[in-house]
C-alpha atoms as a PDB file:
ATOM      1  CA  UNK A   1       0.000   0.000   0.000  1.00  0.00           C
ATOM      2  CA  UNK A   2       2.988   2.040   0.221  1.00  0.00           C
ATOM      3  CA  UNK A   3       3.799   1.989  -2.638  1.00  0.00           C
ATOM      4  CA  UNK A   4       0.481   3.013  -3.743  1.00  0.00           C
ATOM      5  CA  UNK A   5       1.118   5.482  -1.814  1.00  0.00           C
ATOM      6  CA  UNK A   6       4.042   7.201  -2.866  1.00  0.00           C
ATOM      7  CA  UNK A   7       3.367   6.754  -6.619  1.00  0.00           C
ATOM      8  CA  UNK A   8      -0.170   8.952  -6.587  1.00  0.00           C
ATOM      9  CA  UNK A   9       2.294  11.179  -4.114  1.00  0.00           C
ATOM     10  CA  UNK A  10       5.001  11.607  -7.068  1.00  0.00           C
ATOM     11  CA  UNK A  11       1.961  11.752  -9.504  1.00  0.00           C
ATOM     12  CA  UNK A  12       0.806  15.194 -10.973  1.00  0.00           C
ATOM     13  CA  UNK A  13      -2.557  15.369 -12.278  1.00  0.00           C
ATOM     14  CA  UNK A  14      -2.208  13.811 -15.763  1.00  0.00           C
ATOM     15  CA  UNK A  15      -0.944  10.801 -13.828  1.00  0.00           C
ATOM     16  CA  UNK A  16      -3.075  10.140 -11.454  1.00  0.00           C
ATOM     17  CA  UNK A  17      -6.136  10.957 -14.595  1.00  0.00           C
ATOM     18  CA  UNK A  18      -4.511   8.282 -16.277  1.00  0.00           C
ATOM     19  CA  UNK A  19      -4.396   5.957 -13.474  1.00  0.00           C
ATOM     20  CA  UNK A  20      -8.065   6.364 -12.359  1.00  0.00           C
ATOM     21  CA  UNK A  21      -8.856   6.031 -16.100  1.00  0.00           C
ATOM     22  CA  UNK A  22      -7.702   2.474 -16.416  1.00  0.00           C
ATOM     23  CA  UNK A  23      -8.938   1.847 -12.806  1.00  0.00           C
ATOM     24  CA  UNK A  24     -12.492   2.873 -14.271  1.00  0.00           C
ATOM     25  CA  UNK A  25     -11.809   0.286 -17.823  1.00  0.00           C
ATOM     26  CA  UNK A  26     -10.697  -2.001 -15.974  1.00  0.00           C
ATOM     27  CA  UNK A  27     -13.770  -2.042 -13.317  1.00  0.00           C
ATOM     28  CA  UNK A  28     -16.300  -1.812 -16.637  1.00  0.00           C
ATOM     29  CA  UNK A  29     -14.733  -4.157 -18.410  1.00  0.00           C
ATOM     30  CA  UNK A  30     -14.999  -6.870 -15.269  1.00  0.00           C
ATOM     31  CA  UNK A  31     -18.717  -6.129 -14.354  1.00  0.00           C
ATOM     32  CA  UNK A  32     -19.275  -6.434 -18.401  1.00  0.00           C
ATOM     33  CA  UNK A  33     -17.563  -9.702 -18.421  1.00  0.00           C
ATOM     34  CA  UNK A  34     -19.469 -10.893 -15.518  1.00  0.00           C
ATOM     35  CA  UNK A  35     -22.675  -9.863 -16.251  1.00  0.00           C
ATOM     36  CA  UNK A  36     -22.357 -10.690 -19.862  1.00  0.00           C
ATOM     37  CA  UNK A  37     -21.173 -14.247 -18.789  1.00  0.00           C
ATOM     38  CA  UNK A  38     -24.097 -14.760 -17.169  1.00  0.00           C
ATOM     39  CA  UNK A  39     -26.161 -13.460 -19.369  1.00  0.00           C
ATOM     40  CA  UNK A  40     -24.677 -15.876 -22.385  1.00  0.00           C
ATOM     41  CA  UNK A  41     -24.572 -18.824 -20.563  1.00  0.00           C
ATOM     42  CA  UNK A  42     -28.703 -18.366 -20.219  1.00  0.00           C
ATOM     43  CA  UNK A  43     -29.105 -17.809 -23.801  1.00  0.00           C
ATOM     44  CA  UNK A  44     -26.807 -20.646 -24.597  1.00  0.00           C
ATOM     45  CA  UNK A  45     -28.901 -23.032 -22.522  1.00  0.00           C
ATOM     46  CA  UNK A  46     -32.256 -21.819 -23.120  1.00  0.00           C
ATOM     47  CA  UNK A  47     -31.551 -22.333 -26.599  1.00  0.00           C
ATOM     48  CA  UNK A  48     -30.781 -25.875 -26.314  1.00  0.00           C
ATOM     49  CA  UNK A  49     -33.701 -26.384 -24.244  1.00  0.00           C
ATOM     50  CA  UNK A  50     -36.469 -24.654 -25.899  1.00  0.00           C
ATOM     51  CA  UNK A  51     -36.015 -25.105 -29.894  1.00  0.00           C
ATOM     52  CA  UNK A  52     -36.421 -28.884 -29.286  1.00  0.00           C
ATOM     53  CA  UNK A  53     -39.104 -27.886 -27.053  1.00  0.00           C
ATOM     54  CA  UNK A  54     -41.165 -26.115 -29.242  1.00  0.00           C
ATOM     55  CA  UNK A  55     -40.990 -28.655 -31.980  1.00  0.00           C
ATOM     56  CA  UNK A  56     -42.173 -31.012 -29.845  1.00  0.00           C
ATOM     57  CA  UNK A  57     -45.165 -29.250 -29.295  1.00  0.00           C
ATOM     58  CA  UNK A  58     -48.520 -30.531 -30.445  1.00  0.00           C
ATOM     59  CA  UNK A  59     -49.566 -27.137 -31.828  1.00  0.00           C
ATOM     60  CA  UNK A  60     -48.487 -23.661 -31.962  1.00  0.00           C
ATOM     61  CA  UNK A  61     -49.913 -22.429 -28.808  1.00  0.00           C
ATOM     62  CA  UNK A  62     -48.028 -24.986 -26.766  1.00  0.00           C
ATOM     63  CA  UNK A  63     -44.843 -24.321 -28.627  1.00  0.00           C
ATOM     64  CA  UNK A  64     -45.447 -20.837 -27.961  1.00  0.00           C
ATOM     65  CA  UNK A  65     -45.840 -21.268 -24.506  1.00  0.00           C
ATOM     66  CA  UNK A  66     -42.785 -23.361 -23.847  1.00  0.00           C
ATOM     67  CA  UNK A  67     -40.705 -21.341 -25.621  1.00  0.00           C
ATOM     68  CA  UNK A  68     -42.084 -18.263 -23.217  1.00  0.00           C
ATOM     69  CA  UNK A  69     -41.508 -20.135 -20.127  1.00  0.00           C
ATOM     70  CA  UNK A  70     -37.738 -21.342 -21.241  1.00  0.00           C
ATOM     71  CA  UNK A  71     -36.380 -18.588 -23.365  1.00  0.00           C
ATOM     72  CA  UNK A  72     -35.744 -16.104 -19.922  1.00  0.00           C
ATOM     73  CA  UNK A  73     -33.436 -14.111 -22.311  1.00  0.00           C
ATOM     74  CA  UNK A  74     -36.280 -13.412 -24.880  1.00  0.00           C
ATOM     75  CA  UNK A  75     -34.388 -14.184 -27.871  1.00  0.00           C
ATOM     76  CA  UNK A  76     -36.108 -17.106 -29.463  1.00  0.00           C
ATOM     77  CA  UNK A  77     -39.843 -15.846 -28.641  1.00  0.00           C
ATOM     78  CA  UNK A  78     -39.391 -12.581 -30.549  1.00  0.00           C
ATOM     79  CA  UNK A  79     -39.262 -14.485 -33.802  1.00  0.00           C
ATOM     80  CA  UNK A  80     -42.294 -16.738 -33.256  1.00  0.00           C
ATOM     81  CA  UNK A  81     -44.395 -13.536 -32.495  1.00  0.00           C
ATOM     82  CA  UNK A  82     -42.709 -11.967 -36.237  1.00  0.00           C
ATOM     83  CA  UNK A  83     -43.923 -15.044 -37.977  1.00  0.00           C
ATOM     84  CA  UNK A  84     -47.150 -15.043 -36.207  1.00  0.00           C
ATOM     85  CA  UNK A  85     -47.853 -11.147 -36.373  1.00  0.00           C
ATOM     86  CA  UNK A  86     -50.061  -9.883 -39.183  1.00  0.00           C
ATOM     87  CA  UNK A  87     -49.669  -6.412 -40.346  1.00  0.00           C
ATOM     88  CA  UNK A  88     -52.868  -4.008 -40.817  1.00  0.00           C
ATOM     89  CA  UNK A  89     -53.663  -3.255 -44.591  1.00  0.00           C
ATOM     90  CA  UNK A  90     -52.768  -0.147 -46.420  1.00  0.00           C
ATOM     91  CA  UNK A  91     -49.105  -0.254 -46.145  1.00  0.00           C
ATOM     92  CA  UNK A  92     -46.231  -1.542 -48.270  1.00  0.00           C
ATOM     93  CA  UNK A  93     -45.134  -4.149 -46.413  1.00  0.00           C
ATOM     94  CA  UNK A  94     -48.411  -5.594 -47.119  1.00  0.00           C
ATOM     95  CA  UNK A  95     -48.090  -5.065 -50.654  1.00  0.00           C
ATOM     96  CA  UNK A  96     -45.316  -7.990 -50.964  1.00  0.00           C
ATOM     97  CA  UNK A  97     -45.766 -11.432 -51.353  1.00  0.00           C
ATOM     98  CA  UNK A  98     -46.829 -13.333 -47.799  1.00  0.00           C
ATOM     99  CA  UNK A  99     -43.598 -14.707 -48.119  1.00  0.00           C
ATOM    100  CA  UNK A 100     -41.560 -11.642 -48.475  1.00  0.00           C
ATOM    101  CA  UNK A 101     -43.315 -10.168 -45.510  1.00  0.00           C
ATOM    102  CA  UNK A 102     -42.652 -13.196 -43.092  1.00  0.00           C
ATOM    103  CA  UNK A 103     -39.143 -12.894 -44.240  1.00  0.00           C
ATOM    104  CA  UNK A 104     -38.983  -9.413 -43.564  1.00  0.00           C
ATOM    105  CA  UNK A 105     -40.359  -9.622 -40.066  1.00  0.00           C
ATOM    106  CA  UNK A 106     -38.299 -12.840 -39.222  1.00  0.00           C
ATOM    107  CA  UNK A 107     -35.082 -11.071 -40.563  1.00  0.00           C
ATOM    108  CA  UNK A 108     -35.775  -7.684 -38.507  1.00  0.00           C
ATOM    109  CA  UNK A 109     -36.504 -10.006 -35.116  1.00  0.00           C
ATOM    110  CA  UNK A 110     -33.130 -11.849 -35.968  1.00  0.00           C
ATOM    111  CA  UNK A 111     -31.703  -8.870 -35.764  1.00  0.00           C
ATOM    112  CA  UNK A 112     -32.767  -7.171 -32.815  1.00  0.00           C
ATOM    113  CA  UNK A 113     -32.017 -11.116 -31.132  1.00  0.00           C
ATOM    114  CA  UNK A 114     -28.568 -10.663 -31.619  1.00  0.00           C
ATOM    115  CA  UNK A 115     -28.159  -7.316 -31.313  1.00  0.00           C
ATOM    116  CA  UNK A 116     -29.679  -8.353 -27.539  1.00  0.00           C
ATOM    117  CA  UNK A 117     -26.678 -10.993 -27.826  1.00  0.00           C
ATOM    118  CA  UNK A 118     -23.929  -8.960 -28.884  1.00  0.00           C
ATOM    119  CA  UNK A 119     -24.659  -6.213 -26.298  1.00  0.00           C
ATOM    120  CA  UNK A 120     -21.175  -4.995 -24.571  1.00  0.00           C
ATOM    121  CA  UNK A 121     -18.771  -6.455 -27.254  1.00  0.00           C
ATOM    122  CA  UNK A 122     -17.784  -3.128 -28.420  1.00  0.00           C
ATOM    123  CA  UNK A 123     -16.683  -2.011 -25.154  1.00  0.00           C
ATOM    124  CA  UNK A 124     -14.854  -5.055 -24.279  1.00  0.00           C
ATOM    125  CA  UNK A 125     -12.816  -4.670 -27.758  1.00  0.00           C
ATOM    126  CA  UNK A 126     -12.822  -0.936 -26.730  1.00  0.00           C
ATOM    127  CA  UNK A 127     -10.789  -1.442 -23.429  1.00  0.00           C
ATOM    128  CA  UNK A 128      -8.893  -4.436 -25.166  1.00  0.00           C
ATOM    129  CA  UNK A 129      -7.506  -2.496 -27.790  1.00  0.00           C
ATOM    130  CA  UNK A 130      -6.961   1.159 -25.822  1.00  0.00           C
ATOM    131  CA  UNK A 131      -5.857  -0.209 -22.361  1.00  0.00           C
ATOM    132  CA  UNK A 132      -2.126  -1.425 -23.127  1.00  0.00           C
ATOM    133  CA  UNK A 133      -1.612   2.366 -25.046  1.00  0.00           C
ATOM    134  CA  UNK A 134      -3.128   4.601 -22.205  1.00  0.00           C
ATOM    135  CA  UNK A 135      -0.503   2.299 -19.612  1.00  0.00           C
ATOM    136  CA  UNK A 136       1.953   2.909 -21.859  1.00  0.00           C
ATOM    137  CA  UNK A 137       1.125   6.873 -22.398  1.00  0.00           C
ATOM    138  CA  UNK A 138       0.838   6.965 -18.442  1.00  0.00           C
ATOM    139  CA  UNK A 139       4.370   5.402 -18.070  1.00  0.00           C
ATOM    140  CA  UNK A 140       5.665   7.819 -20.441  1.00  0.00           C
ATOM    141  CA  UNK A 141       4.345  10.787 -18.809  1.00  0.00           C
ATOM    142  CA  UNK A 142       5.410   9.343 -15.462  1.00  0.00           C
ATOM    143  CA  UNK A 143       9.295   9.355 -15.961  1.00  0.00           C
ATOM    144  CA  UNK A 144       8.934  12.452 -17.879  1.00  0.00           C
ATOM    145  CA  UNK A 145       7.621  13.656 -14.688  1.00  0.00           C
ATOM    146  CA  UNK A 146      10.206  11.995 -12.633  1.00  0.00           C
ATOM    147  CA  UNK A 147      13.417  12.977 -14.675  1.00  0.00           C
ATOM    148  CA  UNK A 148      12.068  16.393 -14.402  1.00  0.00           C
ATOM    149  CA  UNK A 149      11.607  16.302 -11.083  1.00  0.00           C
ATOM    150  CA  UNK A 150      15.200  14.286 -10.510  1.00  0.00           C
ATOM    151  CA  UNK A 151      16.476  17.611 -12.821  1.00  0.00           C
ATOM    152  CA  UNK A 152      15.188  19.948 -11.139  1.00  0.00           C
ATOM    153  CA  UNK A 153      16.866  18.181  -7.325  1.00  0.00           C
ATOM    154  CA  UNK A 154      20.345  19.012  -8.754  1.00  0.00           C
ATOM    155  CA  UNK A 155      21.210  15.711  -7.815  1.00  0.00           C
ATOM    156  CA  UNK A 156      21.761  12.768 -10.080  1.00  0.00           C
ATOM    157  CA  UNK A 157      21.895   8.874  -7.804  1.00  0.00           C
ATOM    158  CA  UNK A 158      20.665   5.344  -9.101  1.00  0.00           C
ATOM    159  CA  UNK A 159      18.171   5.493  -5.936  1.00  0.00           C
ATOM    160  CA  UNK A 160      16.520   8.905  -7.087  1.00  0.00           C
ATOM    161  CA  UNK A 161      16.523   7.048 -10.580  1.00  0.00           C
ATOM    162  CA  UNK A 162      15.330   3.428  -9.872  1.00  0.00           C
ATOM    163  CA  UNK A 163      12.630   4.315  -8.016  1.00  0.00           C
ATOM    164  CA  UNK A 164      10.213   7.040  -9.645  1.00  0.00           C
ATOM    165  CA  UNK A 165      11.215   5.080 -12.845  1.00  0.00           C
ATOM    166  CA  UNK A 166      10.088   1.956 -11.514  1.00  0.00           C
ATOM    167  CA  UNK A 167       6.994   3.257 -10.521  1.00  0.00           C
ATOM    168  CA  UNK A 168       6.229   4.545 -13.550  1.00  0.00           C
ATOM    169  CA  UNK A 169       6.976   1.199 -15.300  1.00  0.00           C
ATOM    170  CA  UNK A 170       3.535   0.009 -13.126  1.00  0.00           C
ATOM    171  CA  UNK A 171       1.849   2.189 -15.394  1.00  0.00           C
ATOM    172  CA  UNK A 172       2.537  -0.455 -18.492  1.00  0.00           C
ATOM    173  CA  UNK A 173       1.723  -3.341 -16.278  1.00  0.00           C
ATOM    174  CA  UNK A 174      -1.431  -1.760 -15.431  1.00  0.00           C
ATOM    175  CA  UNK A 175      -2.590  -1.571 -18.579  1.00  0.00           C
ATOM    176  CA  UNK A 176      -1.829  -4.941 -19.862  1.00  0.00           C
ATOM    177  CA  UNK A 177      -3.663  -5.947 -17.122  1.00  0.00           C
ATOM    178  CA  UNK A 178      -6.344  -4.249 -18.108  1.00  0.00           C
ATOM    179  CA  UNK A 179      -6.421  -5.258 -21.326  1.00  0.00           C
ATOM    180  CA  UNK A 180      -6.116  -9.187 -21.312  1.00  0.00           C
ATOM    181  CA  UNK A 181      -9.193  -9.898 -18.945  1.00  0.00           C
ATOM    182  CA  UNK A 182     -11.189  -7.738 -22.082  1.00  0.00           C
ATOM    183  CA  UNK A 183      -9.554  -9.429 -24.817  1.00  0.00           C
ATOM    184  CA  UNK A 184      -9.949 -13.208 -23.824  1.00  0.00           C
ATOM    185  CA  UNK A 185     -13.504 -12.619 -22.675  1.00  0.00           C
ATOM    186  CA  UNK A 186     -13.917 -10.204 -25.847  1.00  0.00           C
ATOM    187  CA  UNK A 187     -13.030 -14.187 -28.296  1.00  0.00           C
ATOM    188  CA  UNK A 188     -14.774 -16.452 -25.800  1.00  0.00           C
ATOM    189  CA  UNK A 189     -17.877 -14.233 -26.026  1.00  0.00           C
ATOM    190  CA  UNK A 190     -17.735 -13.907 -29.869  1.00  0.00           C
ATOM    191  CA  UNK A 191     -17.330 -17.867 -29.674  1.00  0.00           C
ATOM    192  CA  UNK A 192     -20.793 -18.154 -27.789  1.00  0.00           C
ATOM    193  CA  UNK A 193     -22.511 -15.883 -29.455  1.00  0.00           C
ATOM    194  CA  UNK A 194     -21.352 -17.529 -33.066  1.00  0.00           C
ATOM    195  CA  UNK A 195     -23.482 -20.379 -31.800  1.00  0.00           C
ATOM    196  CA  UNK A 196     -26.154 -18.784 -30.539  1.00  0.00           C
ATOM    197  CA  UNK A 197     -26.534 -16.929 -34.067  1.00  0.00           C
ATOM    198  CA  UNK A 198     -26.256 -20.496 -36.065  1.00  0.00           C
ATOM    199  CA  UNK A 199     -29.162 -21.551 -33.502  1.00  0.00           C
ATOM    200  CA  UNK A 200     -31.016 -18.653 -34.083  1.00  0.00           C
ATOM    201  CA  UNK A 201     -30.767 -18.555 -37.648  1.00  0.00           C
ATOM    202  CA  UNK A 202     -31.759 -22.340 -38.573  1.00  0.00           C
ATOM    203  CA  UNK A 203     -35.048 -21.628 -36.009  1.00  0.00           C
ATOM    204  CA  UNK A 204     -35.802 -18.382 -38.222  1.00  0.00           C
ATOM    205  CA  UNK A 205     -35.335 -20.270 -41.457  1.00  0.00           C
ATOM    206  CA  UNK A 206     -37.326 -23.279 -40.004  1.00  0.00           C
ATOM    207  CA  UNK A 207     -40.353 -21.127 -38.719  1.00  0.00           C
ATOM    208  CA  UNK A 208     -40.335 -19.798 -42.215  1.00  0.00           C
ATOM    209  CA  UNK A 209     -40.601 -22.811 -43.771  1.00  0.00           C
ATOM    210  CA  UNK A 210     -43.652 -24.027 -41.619  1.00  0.00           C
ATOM    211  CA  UNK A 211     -45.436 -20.812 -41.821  1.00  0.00           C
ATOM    212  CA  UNK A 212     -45.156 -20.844 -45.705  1.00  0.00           C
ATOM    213  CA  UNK A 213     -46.062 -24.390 -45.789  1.00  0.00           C
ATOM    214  CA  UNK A 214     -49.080 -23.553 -43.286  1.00  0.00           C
ATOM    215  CA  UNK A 215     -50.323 -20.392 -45.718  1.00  0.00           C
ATOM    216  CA  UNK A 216     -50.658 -22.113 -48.384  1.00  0.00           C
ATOM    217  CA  UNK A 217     -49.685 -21.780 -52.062  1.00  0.00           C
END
Protein backbone atom coordinates (compact mmCIF):
# COMPACT_ATOMS: atom_id res chain seq x y z
CA UNK A 1 0.00 0.00 0.00
CA UNK A 2 2.99 2.04 0.22
CA UNK A 3 3.80 1.99 -2.64
CA UNK A 4 0.48 3.01 -3.74
CA UNK A 5 1.12 5.48 -1.81
CA UNK A 6 4.04 7.20 -2.87
CA UNK A 7 3.37 6.75 -6.62
CA UNK A 8 -0.17 8.95 -6.59
CA UNK A 9 2.29 11.18 -4.11
CA UNK A 10 5.00 11.61 -7.07
CA UNK A 11 1.96 11.75 -9.50
CA UNK A 12 0.81 15.19 -10.97
CA UNK A 13 -2.56 15.37 -12.28
CA UNK A 14 -2.21 13.81 -15.76
CA UNK A 15 -0.94 10.80 -13.83
CA UNK A 16 -3.08 10.14 -11.45
CA UNK A 17 -6.14 10.96 -14.59
CA UNK A 18 -4.51 8.28 -16.28
CA UNK A 19 -4.40 5.96 -13.47
CA UNK A 20 -8.06 6.36 -12.36
CA UNK A 21 -8.86 6.03 -16.10
CA UNK A 22 -7.70 2.47 -16.42
CA UNK A 23 -8.94 1.85 -12.81
CA UNK A 24 -12.49 2.87 -14.27
CA UNK A 25 -11.81 0.29 -17.82
CA UNK A 26 -10.70 -2.00 -15.97
CA UNK A 27 -13.77 -2.04 -13.32
CA UNK A 28 -16.30 -1.81 -16.64
CA UNK A 29 -14.73 -4.16 -18.41
CA UNK A 30 -15.00 -6.87 -15.27
CA UNK A 31 -18.72 -6.13 -14.35
CA UNK A 32 -19.28 -6.43 -18.40
CA UNK A 33 -17.56 -9.70 -18.42
CA UNK A 34 -19.47 -10.89 -15.52
CA UNK A 35 -22.68 -9.86 -16.25
CA UNK A 36 -22.36 -10.69 -19.86
CA UNK A 37 -21.17 -14.25 -18.79
CA UNK A 38 -24.10 -14.76 -17.17
CA UNK A 39 -26.16 -13.46 -19.37
CA UNK A 40 -24.68 -15.88 -22.39
CA UNK A 41 -24.57 -18.82 -20.56
CA UNK A 42 -28.70 -18.37 -20.22
CA UNK A 43 -29.10 -17.81 -23.80
CA UNK A 44 -26.81 -20.65 -24.60
CA UNK A 45 -28.90 -23.03 -22.52
CA UNK A 46 -32.26 -21.82 -23.12
CA UNK A 47 -31.55 -22.33 -26.60
CA UNK A 48 -30.78 -25.88 -26.31
CA UNK A 49 -33.70 -26.38 -24.24
CA UNK A 50 -36.47 -24.65 -25.90
CA UNK A 51 -36.01 -25.10 -29.89
CA UNK A 52 -36.42 -28.88 -29.29
CA UNK A 53 -39.10 -27.89 -27.05
CA UNK A 54 -41.17 -26.12 -29.24
CA UNK A 55 -40.99 -28.66 -31.98
CA UNK A 56 -42.17 -31.01 -29.84
CA UNK A 57 -45.17 -29.25 -29.30
CA UNK A 58 -48.52 -30.53 -30.45
CA UNK A 59 -49.57 -27.14 -31.83
CA UNK A 60 -48.49 -23.66 -31.96
CA UNK A 61 -49.91 -22.43 -28.81
CA UNK A 62 -48.03 -24.99 -26.77
CA UNK A 63 -44.84 -24.32 -28.63
CA UNK A 64 -45.45 -20.84 -27.96
CA UNK A 65 -45.84 -21.27 -24.51
CA UNK A 66 -42.78 -23.36 -23.85
CA UNK A 67 -40.71 -21.34 -25.62
CA UNK A 68 -42.08 -18.26 -23.22
CA UNK A 69 -41.51 -20.13 -20.13
CA UNK A 70 -37.74 -21.34 -21.24
CA UNK A 71 -36.38 -18.59 -23.37
CA UNK A 72 -35.74 -16.10 -19.92
CA UNK A 73 -33.44 -14.11 -22.31
CA UNK A 74 -36.28 -13.41 -24.88
CA UNK A 75 -34.39 -14.18 -27.87
CA UNK A 76 -36.11 -17.11 -29.46
CA UNK A 77 -39.84 -15.85 -28.64
CA UNK A 78 -39.39 -12.58 -30.55
CA UNK A 79 -39.26 -14.48 -33.80
CA UNK A 80 -42.29 -16.74 -33.26
CA UNK A 81 -44.40 -13.54 -32.50
CA UNK A 82 -42.71 -11.97 -36.24
CA UNK A 83 -43.92 -15.04 -37.98
CA UNK A 84 -47.15 -15.04 -36.21
CA UNK A 85 -47.85 -11.15 -36.37
CA UNK A 86 -50.06 -9.88 -39.18
CA UNK A 87 -49.67 -6.41 -40.35
CA UNK A 88 -52.87 -4.01 -40.82
CA UNK A 89 -53.66 -3.26 -44.59
CA UNK A 90 -52.77 -0.15 -46.42
CA UNK A 91 -49.11 -0.25 -46.14
CA UNK A 92 -46.23 -1.54 -48.27
CA UNK A 93 -45.13 -4.15 -46.41
CA UNK A 94 -48.41 -5.59 -47.12
CA UNK A 95 -48.09 -5.06 -50.65
CA UNK A 96 -45.32 -7.99 -50.96
CA UNK A 97 -45.77 -11.43 -51.35
CA UNK A 98 -46.83 -13.33 -47.80
CA UNK A 99 -43.60 -14.71 -48.12
CA UNK A 100 -41.56 -11.64 -48.47
CA UNK A 101 -43.32 -10.17 -45.51
CA UNK A 102 -42.65 -13.20 -43.09
CA UNK A 103 -39.14 -12.89 -44.24
CA UNK A 104 -38.98 -9.41 -43.56
CA UNK A 105 -40.36 -9.62 -40.07
CA UNK A 106 -38.30 -12.84 -39.22
CA UNK A 107 -35.08 -11.07 -40.56
CA UNK A 108 -35.78 -7.68 -38.51
CA UNK A 109 -36.50 -10.01 -35.12
CA UNK A 110 -33.13 -11.85 -35.97
CA UNK A 111 -31.70 -8.87 -35.76
CA UNK A 112 -32.77 -7.17 -32.82
CA UNK A 113 -32.02 -11.12 -31.13
CA UNK A 114 -28.57 -10.66 -31.62
CA UNK A 115 -28.16 -7.32 -31.31
CA UNK A 116 -29.68 -8.35 -27.54
CA UNK A 117 -26.68 -10.99 -27.83
CA UNK A 118 -23.93 -8.96 -28.88
CA UNK A 119 -24.66 -6.21 -26.30
CA UNK A 120 -21.18 -5.00 -24.57
CA UNK A 121 -18.77 -6.46 -27.25
CA UNK A 122 -17.78 -3.13 -28.42
CA UNK A 123 -16.68 -2.01 -25.15
CA UNK A 124 -14.85 -5.05 -24.28
CA UNK A 125 -12.82 -4.67 -27.76
CA UNK A 126 -12.82 -0.94 -26.73
CA UNK A 127 -10.79 -1.44 -23.43
CA UNK A 128 -8.89 -4.44 -25.17
CA UNK A 129 -7.51 -2.50 -27.79
CA UNK A 130 -6.96 1.16 -25.82
CA UNK A 131 -5.86 -0.21 -22.36
CA UNK A 132 -2.13 -1.42 -23.13
CA UNK A 133 -1.61 2.37 -25.05
CA UNK A 134 -3.13 4.60 -22.20
CA UNK A 135 -0.50 2.30 -19.61
CA UNK A 136 1.95 2.91 -21.86
CA UNK A 137 1.12 6.87 -22.40
CA UNK A 138 0.84 6.96 -18.44
CA UNK A 139 4.37 5.40 -18.07
CA UNK A 140 5.67 7.82 -20.44
CA UNK A 141 4.34 10.79 -18.81
CA UNK A 142 5.41 9.34 -15.46
CA UNK A 143 9.30 9.36 -15.96
CA UNK A 144 8.93 12.45 -17.88
CA UNK A 145 7.62 13.66 -14.69
CA UNK A 146 10.21 11.99 -12.63
CA UNK A 147 13.42 12.98 -14.68
CA UNK A 148 12.07 16.39 -14.40
CA UNK A 149 11.61 16.30 -11.08
CA UNK A 150 15.20 14.29 -10.51
CA UNK A 151 16.48 17.61 -12.82
CA UNK A 152 15.19 19.95 -11.14
CA UNK A 153 16.87 18.18 -7.32
CA UNK A 154 20.35 19.01 -8.75
CA UNK A 155 21.21 15.71 -7.81
CA UNK A 156 21.76 12.77 -10.08
CA UNK A 157 21.89 8.87 -7.80
CA UNK A 158 20.66 5.34 -9.10
CA UNK A 159 18.17 5.49 -5.94
CA UNK A 160 16.52 8.90 -7.09
CA UNK A 161 16.52 7.05 -10.58
CA UNK A 162 15.33 3.43 -9.87
CA UNK A 163 12.63 4.31 -8.02
CA UNK A 164 10.21 7.04 -9.65
CA UNK A 165 11.22 5.08 -12.84
CA UNK A 166 10.09 1.96 -11.51
CA UNK A 167 6.99 3.26 -10.52
CA UNK A 168 6.23 4.55 -13.55
CA UNK A 169 6.98 1.20 -15.30
CA UNK A 170 3.54 0.01 -13.13
CA UNK A 171 1.85 2.19 -15.39
CA UNK A 172 2.54 -0.46 -18.49
CA UNK A 173 1.72 -3.34 -16.28
CA UNK A 174 -1.43 -1.76 -15.43
CA UNK A 175 -2.59 -1.57 -18.58
CA UNK A 176 -1.83 -4.94 -19.86
CA UNK A 177 -3.66 -5.95 -17.12
CA UNK A 178 -6.34 -4.25 -18.11
CA UNK A 179 -6.42 -5.26 -21.33
CA UNK A 180 -6.12 -9.19 -21.31
CA UNK A 181 -9.19 -9.90 -18.95
CA UNK A 182 -11.19 -7.74 -22.08
CA UNK A 183 -9.55 -9.43 -24.82
CA UNK A 184 -9.95 -13.21 -23.82
CA UNK A 185 -13.50 -12.62 -22.67
CA UNK A 186 -13.92 -10.20 -25.85
CA UNK A 187 -13.03 -14.19 -28.30
CA UNK A 188 -14.77 -16.45 -25.80
CA UNK A 189 -17.88 -14.23 -26.03
CA UNK A 190 -17.74 -13.91 -29.87
CA UNK A 191 -17.33 -17.87 -29.67
CA UNK A 192 -20.79 -18.15 -27.79
CA UNK A 193 -22.51 -15.88 -29.46
CA UNK A 194 -21.35 -17.53 -33.07
CA UNK A 195 -23.48 -20.38 -31.80
CA UNK A 196 -26.15 -18.78 -30.54
CA UNK A 197 -26.53 -16.93 -34.07
CA UNK A 198 -26.26 -20.50 -36.06
CA UNK A 199 -29.16 -21.55 -33.50
CA UNK A 200 -31.02 -18.65 -34.08
CA UNK A 201 -30.77 -18.56 -37.65
CA UNK A 202 -31.76 -22.34 -38.57
CA UNK A 203 -35.05 -21.63 -36.01
CA UNK A 204 -35.80 -18.38 -38.22
CA UNK A 205 -35.33 -20.27 -41.46
CA UNK A 206 -37.33 -23.28 -40.00
CA UNK A 207 -40.35 -21.13 -38.72
CA UNK A 208 -40.33 -19.80 -42.21
CA UNK A 209 -40.60 -22.81 -43.77
CA UNK A 210 -43.65 -24.03 -41.62
CA UNK A 211 -45.44 -20.81 -41.82
CA UNK A 212 -45.16 -20.84 -45.71
CA UNK A 213 -46.06 -24.39 -45.79
CA UNK A 214 -49.08 -23.55 -43.29
CA UNK A 215 -50.32 -20.39 -45.72
CA UNK A 216 -50.66 -22.11 -48.38
CA UNK A 217 -49.68 -21.78 -52.06
Amino acid sequence: MGGLEQFWARSDGIGRAVALLLLAMSVAAWVLILWKGWLLRRARGDIARAVPAFWDAASLDDGGARLAAQDRERVLLPLLDAARARPGGGTLETEAELASQLTRRLRDALHRSLAHLHLGQVLLASVGSTAPFVGLFGTVWAIYHALVGISAAGTLTIEKVSGPIGEALVMTAAGIAVAVPAVLSYNVFGKWIAGCEAELEGFAHDLRELFVHRQGP
